[in-house]
N, C-alpha and C. Protein backbone atom coordinates (compact mmCIF):
# COMPACT_ATOMS: atom_id res chain seq x y z
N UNK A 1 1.65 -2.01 -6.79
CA UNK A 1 0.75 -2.32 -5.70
C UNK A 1 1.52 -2.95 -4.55
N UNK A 2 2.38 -3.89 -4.68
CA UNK A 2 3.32 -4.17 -3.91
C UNK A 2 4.20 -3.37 -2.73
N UNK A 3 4.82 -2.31 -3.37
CA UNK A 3 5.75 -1.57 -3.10
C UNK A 3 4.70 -0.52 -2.04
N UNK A 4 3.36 -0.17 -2.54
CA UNK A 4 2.20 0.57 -1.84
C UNK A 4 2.09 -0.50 -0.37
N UNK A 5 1.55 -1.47 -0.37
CA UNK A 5 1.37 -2.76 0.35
C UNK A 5 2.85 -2.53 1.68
N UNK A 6 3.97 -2.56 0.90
CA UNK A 6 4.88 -2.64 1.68
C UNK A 6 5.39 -1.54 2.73
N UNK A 7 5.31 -0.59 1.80
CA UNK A 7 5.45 1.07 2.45
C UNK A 7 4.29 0.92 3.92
N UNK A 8 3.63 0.79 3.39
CA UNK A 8 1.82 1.10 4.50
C UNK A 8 1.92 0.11 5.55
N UNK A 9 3.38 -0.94 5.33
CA UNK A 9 3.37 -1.77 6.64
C UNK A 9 3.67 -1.06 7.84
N UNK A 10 3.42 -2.17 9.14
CA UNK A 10 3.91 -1.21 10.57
C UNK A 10 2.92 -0.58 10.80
N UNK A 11 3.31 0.68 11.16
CA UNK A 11 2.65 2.33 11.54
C UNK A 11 1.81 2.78 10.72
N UNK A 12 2.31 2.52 8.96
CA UNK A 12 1.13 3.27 8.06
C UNK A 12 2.32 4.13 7.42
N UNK A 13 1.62 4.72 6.64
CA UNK A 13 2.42 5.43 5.68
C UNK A 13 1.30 7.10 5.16
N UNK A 14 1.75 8.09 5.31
CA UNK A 14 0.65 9.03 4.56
C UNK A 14 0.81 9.06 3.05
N UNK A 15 0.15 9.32 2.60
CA UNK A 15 -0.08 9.48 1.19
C UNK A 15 1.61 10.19 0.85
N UNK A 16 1.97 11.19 1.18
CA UNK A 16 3.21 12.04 0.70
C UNK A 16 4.54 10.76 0.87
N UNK A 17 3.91 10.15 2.20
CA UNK A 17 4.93 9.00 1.84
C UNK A 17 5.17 8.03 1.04
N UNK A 18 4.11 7.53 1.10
CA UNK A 18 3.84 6.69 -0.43
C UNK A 18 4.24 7.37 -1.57
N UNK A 19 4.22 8.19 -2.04
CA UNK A 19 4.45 9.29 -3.32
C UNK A 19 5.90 8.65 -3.42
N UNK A 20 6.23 9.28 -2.34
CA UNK A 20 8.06 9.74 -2.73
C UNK A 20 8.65 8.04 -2.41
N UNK A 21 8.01 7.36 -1.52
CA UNK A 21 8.24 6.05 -1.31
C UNK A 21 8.81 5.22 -2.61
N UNK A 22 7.13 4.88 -3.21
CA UNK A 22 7.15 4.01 -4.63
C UNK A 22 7.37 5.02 -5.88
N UNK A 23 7.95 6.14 -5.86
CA UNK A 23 7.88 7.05 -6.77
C UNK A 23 6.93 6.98 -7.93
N UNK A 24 5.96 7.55 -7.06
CA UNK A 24 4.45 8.12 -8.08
C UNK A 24 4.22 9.23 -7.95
N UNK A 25 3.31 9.90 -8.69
CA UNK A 25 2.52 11.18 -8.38
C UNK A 25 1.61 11.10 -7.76
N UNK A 26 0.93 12.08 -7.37
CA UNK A 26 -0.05 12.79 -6.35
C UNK A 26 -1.35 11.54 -6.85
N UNK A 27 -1.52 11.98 -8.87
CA UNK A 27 -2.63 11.76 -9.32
C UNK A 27 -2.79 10.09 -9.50
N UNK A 28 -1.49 9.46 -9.59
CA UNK A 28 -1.76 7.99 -9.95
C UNK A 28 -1.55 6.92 -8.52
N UNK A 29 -1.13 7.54 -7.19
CA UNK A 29 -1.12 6.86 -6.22
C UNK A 29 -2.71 6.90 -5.62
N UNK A 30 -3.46 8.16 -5.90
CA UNK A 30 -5.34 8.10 -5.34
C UNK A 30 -5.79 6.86 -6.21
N UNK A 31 -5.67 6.82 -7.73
CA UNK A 31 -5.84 5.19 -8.33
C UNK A 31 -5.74 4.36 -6.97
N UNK A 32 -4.42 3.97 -7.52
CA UNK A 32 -3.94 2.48 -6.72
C UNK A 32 -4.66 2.59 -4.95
N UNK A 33 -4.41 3.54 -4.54
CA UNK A 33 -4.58 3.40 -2.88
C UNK A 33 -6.37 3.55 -2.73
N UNK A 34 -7.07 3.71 -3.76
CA UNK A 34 -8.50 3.60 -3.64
C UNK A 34 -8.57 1.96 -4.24
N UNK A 35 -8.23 1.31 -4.93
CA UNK A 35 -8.23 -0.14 -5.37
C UNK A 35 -7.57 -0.45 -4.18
N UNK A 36 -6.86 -0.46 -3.65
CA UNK A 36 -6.28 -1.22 -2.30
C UNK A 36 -7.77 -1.15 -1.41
N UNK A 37 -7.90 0.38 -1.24
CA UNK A 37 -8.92 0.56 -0.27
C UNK A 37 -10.44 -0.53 -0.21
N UNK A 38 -10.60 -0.37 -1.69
CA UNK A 38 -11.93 -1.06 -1.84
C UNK A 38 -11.58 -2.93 -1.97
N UNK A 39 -10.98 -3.26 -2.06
CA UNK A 39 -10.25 -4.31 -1.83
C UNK A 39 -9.80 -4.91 -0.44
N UNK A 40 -9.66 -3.81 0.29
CA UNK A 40 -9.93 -4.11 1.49
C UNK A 40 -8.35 -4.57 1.84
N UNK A 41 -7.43 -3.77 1.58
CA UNK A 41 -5.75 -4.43 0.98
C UNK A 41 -4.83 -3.62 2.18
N UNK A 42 -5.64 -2.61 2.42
CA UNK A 42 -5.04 -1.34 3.09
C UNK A 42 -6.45 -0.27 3.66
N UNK A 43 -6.49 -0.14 5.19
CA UNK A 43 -7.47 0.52 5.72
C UNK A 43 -6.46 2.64 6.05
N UNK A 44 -7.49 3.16 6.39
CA UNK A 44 -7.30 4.23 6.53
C UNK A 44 -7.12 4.58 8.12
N UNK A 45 -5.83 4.75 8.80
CA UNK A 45 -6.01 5.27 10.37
C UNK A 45 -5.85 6.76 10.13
N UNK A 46 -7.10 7.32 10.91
CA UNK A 46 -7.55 8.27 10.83
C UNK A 46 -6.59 9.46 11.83
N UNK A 47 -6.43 10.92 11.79
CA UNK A 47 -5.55 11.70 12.90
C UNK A 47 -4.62 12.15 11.70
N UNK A 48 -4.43 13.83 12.49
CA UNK A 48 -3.41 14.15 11.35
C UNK A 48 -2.11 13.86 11.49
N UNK A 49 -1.52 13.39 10.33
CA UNK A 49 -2.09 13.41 9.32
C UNK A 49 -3.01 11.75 8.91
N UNK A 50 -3.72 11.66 8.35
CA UNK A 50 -4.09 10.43 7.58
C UNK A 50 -3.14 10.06 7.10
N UNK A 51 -3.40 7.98 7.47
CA UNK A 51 -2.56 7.29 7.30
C UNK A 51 -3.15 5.90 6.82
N UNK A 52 -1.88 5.46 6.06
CA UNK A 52 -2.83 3.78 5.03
C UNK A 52 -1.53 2.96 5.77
N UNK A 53 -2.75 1.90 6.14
CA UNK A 53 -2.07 1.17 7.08
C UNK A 53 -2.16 -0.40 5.86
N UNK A 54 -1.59 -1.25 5.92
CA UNK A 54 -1.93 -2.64 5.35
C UNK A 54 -2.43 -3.68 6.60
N UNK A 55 -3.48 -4.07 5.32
CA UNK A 55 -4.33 -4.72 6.79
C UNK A 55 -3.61 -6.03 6.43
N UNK A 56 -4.40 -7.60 7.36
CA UNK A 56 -3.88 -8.59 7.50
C UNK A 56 -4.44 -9.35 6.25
N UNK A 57 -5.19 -8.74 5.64
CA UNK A 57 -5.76 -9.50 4.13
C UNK A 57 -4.54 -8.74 2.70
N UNK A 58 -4.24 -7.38 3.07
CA UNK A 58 -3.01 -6.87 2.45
C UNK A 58 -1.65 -7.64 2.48
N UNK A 59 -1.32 -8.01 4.05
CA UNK A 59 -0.09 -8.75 4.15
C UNK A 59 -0.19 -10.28 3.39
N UNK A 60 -1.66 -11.09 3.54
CA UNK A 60 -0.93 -11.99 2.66
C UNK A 60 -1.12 -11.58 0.95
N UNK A 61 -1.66 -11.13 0.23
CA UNK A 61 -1.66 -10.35 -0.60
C UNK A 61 -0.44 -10.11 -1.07
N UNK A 62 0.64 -9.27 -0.41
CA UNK A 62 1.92 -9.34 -0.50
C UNK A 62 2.76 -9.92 -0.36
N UNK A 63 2.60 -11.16 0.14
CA UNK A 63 3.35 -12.51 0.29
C UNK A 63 3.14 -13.20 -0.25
N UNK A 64 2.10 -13.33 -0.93
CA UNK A 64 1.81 -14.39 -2.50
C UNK A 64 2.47 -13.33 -3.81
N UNK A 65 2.27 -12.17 -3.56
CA UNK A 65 3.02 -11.21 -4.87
C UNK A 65 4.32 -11.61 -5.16
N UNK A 66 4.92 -11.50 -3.81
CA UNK A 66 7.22 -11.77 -3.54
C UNK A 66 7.11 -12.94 -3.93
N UNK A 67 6.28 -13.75 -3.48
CA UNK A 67 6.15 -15.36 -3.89
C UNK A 67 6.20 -15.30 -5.65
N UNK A 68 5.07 -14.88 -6.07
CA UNK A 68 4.60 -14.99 -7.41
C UNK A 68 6.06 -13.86 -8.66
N UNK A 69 6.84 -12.90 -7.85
CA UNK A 69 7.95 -12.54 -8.15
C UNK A 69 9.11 -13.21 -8.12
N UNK A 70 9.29 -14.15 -7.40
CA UNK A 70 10.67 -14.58 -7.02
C UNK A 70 10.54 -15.83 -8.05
N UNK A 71 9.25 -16.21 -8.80
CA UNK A 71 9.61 -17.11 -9.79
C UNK A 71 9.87 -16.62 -10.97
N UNK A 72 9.35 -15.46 -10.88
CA UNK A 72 9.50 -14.90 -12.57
C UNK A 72 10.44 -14.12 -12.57
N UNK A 73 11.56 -14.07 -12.00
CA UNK A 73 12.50 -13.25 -11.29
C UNK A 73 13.73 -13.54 -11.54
């Protein structure tokens, strides 16, 4: 979820990017990026192609994660 979070910073990321990004498949990145979605972790900017952007409730999200990593780390 992290690595999703991180990719989708900036500009956004399309789905194919994310794939090859966090190396997932097609079928287990729609999982995770619909739990982001409904979570409200990562919004959708719309135009082709579609793009998952991380919103500002995503970024800290991911800064308590690196946080919550760098102790168990």
């Amino acid at each position: 979820m992290a690595s999703i979070l991180s990719v989708c910073q900036g500009d956004g990321a399309s789905k194919t990017q994310v794939v090859y990004q966090v190396n997932l498949n097609f079928h287990t990145v729609n999982r995770h990026l619909d739990l982001l979605l409904e979570k409200a972790l990562i919004e959708i900017l719309n135009g082709p192609p579609k793009r998952y952007k991380t919103t500002s409730k995503g970024e800290k999200a991911l800064e308590c994660l690196k946080k919550i990593e760098a102790i168990y780390c």
